[in-house]
PDB file of N, CA and C in Angstrom:
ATOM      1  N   UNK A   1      81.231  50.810  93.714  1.00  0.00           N
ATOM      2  CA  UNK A   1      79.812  50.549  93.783  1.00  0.00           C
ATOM      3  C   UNK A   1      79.591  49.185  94.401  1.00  0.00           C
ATOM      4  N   UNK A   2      78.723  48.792  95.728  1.00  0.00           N
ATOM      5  CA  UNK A   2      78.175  47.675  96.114  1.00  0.00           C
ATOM      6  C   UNK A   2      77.758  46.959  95.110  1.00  0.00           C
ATOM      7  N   UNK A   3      77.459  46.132  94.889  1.00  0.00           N
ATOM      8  CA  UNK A   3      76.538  45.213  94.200  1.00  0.00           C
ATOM      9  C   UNK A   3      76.055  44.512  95.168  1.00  0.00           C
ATOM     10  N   UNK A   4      76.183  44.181  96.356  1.00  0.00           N
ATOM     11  CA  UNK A   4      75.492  42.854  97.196  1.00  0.00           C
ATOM     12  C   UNK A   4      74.288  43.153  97.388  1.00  0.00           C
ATOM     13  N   UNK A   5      73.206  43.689  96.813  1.00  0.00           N
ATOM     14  CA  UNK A   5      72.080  44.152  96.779  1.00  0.00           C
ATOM     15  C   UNK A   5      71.641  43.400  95.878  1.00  0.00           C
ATOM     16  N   UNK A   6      72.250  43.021  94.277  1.00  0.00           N
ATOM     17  CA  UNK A   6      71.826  42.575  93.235  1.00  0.00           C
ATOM     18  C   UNK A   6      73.125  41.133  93.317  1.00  0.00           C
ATOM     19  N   UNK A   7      72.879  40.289  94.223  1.00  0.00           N
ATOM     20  CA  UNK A   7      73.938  39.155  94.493  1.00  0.00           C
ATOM     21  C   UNK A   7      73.803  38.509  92.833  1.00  0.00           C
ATOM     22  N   UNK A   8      72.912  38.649  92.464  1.00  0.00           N
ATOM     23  CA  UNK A   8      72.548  37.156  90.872  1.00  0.00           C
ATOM     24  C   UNK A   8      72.510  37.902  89.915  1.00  0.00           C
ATOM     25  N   UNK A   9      72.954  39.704  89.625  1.00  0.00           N
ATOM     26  CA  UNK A   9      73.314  40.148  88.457  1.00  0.00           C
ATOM     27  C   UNK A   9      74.377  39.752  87.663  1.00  0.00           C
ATOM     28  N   UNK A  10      74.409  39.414  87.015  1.00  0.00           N
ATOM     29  CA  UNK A  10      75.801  39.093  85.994  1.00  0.00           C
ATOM     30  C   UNK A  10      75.741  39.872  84.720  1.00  0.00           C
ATOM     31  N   UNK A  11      74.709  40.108  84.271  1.00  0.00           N
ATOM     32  CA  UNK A  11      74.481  40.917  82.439  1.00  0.00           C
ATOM     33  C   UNK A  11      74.192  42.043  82.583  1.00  0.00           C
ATOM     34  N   UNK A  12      74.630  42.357  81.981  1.00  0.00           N
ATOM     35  CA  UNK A  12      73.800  44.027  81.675  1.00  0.00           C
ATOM     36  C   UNK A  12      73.028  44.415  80.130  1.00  0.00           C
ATOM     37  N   UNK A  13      72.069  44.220  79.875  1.00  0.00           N
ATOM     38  CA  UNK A  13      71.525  44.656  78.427  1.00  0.00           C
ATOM     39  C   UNK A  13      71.455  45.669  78.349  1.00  0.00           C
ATOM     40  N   UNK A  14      71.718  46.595  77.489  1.00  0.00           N
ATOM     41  CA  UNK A  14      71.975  47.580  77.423  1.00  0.00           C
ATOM     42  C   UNK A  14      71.820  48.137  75.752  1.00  0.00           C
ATOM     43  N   UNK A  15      71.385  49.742  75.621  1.00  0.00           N
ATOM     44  CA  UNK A  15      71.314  49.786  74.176  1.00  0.00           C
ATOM     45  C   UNK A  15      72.665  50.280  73.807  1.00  0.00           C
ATOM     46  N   UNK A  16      72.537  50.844  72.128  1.00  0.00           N
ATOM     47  CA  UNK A  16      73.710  51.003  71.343  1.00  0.00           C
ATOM     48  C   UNK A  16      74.568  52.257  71.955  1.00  0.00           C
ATOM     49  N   UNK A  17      73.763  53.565  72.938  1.00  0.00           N
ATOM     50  CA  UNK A  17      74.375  54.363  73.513  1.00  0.00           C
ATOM     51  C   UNK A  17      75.409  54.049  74.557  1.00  0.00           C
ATOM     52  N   UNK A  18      74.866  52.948  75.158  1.00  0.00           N
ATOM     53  CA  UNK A  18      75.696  52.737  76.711  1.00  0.00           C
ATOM     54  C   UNK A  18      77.035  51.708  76.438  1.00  0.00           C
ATOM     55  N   UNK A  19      77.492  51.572  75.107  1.00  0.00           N
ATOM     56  CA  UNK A  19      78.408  50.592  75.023  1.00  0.00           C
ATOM     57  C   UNK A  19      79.747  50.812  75.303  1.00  0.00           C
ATOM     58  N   UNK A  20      79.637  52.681  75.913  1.00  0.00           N
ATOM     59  CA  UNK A  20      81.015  52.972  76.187  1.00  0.00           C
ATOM     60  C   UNK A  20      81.283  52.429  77.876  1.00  0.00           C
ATOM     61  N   UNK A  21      80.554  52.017  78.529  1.00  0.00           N
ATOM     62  CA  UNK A  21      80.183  50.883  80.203  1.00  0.00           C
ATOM     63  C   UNK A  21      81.264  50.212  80.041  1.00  0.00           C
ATOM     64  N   UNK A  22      81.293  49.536  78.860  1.00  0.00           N
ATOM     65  CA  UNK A  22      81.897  48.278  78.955  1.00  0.00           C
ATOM     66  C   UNK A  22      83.176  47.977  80.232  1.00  0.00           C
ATOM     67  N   UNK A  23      83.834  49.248  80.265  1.00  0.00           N
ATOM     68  CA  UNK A  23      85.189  49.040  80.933  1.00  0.00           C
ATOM     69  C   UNK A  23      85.088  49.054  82.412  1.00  0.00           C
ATOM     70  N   UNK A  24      83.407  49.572  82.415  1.00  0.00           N
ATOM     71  CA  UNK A  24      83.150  49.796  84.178  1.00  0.00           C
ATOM     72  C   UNK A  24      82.282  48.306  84.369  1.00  0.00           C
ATOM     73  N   UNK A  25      81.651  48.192  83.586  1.00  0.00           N
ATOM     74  CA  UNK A  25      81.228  46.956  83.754  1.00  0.00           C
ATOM     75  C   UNK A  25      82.242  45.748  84.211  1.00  0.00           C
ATOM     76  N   UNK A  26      83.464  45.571  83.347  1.00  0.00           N
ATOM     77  CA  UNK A  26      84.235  44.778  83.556  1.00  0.00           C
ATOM     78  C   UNK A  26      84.565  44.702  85.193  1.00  0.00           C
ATOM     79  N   UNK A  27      84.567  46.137  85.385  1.00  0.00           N
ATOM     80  CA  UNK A  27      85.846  46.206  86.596  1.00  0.00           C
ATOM     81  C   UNK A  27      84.801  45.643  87.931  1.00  0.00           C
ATOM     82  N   UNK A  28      83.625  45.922  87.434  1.00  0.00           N
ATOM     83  CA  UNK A  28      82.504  45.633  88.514  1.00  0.00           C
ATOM     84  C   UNK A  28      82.125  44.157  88.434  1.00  0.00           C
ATOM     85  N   UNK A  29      82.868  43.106  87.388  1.00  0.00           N
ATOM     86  CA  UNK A  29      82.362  41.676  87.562  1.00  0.00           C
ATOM     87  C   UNK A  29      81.438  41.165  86.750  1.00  0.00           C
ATOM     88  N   UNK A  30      80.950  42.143  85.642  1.00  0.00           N
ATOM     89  CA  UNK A  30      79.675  42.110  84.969  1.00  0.00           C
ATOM     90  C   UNK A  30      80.187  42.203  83.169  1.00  0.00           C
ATOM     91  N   UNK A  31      79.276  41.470  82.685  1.00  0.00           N
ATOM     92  CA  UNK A  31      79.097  41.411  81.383  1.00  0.00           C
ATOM     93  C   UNK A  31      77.871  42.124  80.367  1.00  0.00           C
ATOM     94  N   UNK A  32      78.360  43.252  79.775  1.00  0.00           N
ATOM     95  CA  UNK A  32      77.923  44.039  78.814  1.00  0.00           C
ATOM     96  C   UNK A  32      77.396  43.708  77.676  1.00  0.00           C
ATOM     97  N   UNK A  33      75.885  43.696  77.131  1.00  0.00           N
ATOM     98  CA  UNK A  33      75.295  42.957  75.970  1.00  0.00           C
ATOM     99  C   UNK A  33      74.366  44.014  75.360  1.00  0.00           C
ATOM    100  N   UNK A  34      74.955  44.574  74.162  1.00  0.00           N
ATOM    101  CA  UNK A  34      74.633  45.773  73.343  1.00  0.00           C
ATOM    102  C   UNK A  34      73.280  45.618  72.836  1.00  0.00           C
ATOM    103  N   UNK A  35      71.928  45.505  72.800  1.00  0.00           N
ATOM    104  CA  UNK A  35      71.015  44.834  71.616  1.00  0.00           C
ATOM    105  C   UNK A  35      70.839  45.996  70.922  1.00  0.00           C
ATOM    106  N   UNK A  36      69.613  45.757  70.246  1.00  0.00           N
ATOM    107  CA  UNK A  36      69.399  46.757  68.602  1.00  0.00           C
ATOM    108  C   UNK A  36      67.861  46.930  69.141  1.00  0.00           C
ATOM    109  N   UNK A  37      67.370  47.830  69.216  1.00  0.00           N
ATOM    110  CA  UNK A  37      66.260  47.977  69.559  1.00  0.00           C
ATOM    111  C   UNK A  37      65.097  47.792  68.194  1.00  0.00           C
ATOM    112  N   UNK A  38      64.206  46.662  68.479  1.00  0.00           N
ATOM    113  CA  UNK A  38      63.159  46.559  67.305  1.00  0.00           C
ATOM    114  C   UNK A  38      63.106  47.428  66.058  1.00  0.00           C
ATOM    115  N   UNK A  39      62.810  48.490  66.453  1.00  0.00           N
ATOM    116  CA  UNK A  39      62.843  49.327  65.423  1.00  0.00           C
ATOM    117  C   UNK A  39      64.136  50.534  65.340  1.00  0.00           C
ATOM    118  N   UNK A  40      65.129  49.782  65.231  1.00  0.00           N
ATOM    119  CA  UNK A  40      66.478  50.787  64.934  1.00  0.00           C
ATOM    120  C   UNK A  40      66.404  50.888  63.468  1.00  0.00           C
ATOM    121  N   UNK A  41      66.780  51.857  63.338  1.00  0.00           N
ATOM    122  CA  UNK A  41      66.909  52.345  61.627  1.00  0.00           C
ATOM    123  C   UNK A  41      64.948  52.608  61.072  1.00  0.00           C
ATOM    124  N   UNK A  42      64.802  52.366  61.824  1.00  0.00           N
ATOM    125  CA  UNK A  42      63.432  52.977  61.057  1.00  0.00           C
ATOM    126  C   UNK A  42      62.877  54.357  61.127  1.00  0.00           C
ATOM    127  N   UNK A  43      62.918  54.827  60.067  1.00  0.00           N
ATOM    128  CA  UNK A  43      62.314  56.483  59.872  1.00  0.00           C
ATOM    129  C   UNK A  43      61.216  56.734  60.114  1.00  0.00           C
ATOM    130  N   UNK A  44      59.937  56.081  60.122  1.00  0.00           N
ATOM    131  CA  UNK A  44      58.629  56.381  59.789  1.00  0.00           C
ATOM    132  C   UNK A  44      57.994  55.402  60.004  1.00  0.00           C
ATOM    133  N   UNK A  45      56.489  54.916  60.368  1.00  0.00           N
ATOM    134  CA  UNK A  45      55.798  53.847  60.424  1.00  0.00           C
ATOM    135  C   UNK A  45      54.159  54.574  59.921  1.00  0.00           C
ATOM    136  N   UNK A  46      53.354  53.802  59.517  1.00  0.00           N
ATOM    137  CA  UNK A  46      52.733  54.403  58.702  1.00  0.00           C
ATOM    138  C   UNK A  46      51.280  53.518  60.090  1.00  0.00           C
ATOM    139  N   UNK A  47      50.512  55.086  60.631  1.00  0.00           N
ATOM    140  CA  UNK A  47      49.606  54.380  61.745  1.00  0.00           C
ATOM    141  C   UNK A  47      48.554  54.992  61.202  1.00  0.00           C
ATOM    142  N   UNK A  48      47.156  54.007  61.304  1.00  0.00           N
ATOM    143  CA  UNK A  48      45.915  54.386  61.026  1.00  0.00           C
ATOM    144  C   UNK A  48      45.299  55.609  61.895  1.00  0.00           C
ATOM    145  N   UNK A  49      43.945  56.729  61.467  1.00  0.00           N
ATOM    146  CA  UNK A  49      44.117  57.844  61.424  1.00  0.00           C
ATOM    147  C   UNK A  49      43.380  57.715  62.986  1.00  0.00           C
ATOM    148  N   UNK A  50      43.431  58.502  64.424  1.00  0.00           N
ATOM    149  CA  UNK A  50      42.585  58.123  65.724  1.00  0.00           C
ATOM    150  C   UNK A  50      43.600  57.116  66.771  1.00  0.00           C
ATOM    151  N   UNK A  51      44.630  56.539  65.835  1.00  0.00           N
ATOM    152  CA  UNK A  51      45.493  55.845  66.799  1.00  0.00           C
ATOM    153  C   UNK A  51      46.792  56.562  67.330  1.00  0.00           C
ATOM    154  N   UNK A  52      47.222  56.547  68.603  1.00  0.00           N
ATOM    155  CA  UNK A  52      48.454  57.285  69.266  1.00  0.00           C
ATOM    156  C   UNK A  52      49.558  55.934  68.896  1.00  0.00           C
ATOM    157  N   UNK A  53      50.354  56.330  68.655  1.00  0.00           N
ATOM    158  CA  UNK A  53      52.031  55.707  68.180  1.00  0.00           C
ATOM    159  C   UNK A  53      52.728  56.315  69.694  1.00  0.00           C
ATOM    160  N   UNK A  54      52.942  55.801  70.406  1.00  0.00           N
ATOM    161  CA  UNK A  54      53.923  55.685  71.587  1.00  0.00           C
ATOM    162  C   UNK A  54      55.339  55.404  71.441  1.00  0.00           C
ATOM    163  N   UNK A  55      56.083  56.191  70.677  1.00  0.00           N
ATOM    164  CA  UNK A  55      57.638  55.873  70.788  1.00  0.00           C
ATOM    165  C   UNK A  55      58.183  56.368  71.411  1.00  0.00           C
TER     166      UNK A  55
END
């Protein structure tokens, strides 16, 4: 894969699915950074009645 398109990429953020990258990431020069998305582990959120919840 080129990269000279993205010359000033160095990171990759990425969620808890994509952490199996890591080894392509490496080979490509780049560093792999897992985060937790705001609401990981949450079951339910409790929204007033007329409002849309966008998850």
């Amino acid at each position: 894969m080129d990269l000279s398109l993205w010359p000033r990429v160095r990171k990759l953020f990425v969620d808890w699915g994509y952490r199996g990258l890591k080894g392509l990431a490496s080979s490509l020069g780049l560093e792999l950074e897992v985060v937790a998305r705001p609401y990981a582990g949450v079951r339910g959120v409790w929204v007033r009645e007329g409002i849309y919840a966008c998850w």
